[in-house]
C-alpha atoms as a PDB file:
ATOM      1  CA  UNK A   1       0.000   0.000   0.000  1.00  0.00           C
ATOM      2  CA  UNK A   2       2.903   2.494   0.955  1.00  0.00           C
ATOM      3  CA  UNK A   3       4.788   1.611  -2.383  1.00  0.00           C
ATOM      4  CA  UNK A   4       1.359   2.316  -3.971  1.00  0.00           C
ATOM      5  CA  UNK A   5       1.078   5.875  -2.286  1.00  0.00           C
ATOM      6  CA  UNK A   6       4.556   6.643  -2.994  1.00  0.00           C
ATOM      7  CA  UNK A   7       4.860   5.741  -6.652  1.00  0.00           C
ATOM      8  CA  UNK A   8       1.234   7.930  -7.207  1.00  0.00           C
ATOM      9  CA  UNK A   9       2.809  11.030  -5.244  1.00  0.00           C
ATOM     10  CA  UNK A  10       6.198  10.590  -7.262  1.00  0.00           C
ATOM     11  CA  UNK A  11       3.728  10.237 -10.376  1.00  0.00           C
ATOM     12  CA  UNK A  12       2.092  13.279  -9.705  1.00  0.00           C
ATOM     13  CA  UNK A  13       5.350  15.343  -8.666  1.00  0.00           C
ATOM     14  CA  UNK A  14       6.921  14.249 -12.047  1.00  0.00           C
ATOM     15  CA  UNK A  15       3.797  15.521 -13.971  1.00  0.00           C
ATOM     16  CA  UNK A  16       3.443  18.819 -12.253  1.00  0.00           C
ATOM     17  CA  UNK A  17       7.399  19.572 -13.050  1.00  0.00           C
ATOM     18  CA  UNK A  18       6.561  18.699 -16.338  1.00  0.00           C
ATOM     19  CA  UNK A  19       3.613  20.462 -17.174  1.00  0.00           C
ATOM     20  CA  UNK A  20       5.536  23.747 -15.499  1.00  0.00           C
ATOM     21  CA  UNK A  21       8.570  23.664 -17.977  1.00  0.00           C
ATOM     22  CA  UNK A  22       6.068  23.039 -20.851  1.00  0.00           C
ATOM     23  CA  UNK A  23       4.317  25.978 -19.724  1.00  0.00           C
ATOM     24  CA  UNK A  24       7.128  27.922 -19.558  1.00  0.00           C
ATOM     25  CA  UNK A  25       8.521  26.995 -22.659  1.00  0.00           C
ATOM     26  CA  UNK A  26       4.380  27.718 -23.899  1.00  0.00           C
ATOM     27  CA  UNK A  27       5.103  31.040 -22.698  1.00  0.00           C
ATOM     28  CA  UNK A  28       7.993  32.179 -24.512  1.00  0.00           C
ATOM     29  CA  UNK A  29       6.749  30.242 -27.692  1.00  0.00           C
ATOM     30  CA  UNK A  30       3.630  32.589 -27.562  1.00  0.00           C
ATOM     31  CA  UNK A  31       6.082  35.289 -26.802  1.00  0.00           C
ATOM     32  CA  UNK A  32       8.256  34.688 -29.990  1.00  0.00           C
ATOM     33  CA  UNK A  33       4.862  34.401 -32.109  1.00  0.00           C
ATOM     34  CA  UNK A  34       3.651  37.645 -30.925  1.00  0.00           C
ATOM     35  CA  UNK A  35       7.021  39.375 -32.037  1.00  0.00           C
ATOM     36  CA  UNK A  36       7.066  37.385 -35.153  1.00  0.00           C
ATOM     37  CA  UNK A  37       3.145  38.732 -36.059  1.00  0.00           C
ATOM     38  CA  UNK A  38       3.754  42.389 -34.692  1.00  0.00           C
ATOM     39  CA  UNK A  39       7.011  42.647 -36.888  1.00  0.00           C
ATOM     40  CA  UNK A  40       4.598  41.318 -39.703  1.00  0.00           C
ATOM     41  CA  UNK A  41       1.407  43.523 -38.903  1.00  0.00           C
ATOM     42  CA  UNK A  42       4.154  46.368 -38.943  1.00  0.00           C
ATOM     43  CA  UNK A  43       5.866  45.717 -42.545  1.00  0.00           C
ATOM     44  CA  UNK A  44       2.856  44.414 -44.383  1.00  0.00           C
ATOM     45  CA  UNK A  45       0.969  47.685 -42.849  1.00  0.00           C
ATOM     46  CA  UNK A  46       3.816  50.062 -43.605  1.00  0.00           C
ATOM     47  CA  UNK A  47       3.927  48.816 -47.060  1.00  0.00           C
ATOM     48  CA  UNK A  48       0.386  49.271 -47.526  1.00  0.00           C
ATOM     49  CA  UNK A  49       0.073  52.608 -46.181  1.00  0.00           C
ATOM     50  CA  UNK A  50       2.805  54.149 -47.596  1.00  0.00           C
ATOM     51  CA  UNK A  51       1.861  52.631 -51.472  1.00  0.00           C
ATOM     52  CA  UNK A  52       1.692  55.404 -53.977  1.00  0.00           C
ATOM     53  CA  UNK A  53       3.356  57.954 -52.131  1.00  0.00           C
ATOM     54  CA  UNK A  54       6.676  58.886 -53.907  1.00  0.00           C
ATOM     55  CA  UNK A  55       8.968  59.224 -50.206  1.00  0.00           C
ATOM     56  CA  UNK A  56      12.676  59.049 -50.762  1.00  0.00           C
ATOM     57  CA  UNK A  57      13.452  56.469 -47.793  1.00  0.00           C
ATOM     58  CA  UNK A  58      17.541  57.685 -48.412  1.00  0.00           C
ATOM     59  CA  UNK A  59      16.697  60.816 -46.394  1.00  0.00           C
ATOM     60  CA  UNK A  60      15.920  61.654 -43.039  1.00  0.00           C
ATOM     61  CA  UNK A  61      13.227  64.150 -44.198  1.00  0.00           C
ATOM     62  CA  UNK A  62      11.666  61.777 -46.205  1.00  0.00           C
ATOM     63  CA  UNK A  63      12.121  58.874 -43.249  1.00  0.00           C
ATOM     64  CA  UNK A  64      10.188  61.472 -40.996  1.00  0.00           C
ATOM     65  CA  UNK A  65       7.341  61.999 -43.889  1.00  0.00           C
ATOM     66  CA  UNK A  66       6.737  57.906 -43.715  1.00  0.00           C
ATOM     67  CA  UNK A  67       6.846  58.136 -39.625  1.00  0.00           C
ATOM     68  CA  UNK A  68       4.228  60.857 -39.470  1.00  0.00           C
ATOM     69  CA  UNK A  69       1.956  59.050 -42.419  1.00  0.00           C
ATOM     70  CA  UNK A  70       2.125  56.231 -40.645  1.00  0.00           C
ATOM     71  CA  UNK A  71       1.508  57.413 -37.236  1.00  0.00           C
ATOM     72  CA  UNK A  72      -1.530  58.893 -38.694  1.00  0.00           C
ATOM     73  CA  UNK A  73      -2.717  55.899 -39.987  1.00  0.00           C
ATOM     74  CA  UNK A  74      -2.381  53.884 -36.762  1.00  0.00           C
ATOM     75  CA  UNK A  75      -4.226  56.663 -34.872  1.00  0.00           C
ATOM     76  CA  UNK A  76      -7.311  56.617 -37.483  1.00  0.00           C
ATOM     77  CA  UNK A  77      -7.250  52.611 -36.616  1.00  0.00           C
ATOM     78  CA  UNK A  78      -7.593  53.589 -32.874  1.00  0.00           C
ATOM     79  CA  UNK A  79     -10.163  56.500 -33.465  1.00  0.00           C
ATOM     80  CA  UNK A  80     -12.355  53.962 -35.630  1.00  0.00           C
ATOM     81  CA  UNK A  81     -11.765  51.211 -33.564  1.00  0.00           C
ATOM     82  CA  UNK A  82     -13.236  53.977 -30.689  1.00  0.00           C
ATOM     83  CA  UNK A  83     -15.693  55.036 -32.746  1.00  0.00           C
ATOM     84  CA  UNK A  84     -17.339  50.981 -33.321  1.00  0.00           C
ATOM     85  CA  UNK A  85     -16.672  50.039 -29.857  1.00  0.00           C
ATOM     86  CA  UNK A  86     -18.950  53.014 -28.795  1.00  0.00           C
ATOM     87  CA  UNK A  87     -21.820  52.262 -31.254  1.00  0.00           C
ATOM     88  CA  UNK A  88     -21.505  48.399 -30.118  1.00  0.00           C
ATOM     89  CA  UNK A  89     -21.705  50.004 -26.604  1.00  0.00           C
ATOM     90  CA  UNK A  90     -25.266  51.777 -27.578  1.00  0.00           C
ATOM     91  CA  UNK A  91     -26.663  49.325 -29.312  1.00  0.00           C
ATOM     92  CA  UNK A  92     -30.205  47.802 -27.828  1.00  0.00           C
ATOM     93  CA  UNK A  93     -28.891  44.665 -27.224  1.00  0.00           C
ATOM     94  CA  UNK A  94     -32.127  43.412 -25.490  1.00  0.00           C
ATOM     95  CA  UNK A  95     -34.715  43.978 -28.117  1.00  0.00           C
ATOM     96  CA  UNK A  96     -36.706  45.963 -26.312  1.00  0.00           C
ATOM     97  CA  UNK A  97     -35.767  49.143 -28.864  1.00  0.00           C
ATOM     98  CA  UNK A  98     -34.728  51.821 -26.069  1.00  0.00           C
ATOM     99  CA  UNK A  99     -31.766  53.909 -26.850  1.00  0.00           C
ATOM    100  CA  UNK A 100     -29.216  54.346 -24.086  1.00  0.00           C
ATOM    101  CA  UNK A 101     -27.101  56.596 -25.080  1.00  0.00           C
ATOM    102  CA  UNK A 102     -29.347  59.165 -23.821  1.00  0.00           C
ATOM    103  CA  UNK A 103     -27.950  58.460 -20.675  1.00  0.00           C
ATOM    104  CA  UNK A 104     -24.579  58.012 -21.354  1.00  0.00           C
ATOM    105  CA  UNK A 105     -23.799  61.234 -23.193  1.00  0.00           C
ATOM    106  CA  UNK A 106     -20.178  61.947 -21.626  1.00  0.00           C
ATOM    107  CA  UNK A 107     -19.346  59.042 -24.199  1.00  0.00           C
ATOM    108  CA  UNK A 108     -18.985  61.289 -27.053  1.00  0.00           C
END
């Protein structure tokens, strides 16, 4: 019975070591595939944005034209993103058809 105990503790302590390193590993694999998509979102967004527009990347003028264009862009993304999150936020999600952004006009 004691050898029975001992083997399920020893089972158990094995497992939980175990399923701690793979979590930690978990973590810094989810780490390096957040990186990886940010550095993506950034070029393929850069790219994107900045299509059509004759900048002259050489220069640090022109470097600082790209920045601000695409500083720009990102904040539009954040105003719109704003702007649906607060008409999701006074939408009648009930069905009974009242509006409540009456009372929730500091919103705006």
């Amino acid at each position: 019975m004691v050898v029975g105990i001992t083997l399920f503790v020893m089972a158990v302590l094995i497992i939980a070591i175990w399923v701690v390193i793979e979590i930690k590993r978990l973590k810094h694999k989810l780490f390096a595939i957040f990186l990886i998509a940010l550095i993506l979102f950034t070029y393929v967004s850069f790219t994107v944005t900045l299509r059509g527009q004759e900048i002259d990347y050489a220069t640090i003028p022109g470097m600082l034209t790209a920045t601000k264009l695409y500083v720009s862009w990102l904040g539009s993304i954040f105003g719109n993103m704003k702007a649906m999150t607060i008409y999701a936020i006074r939408m009648d999600w009930k069905g009974n058809n009242t509006n409540i952004g009456e009372k929730f006009q500091f919103l705006e």
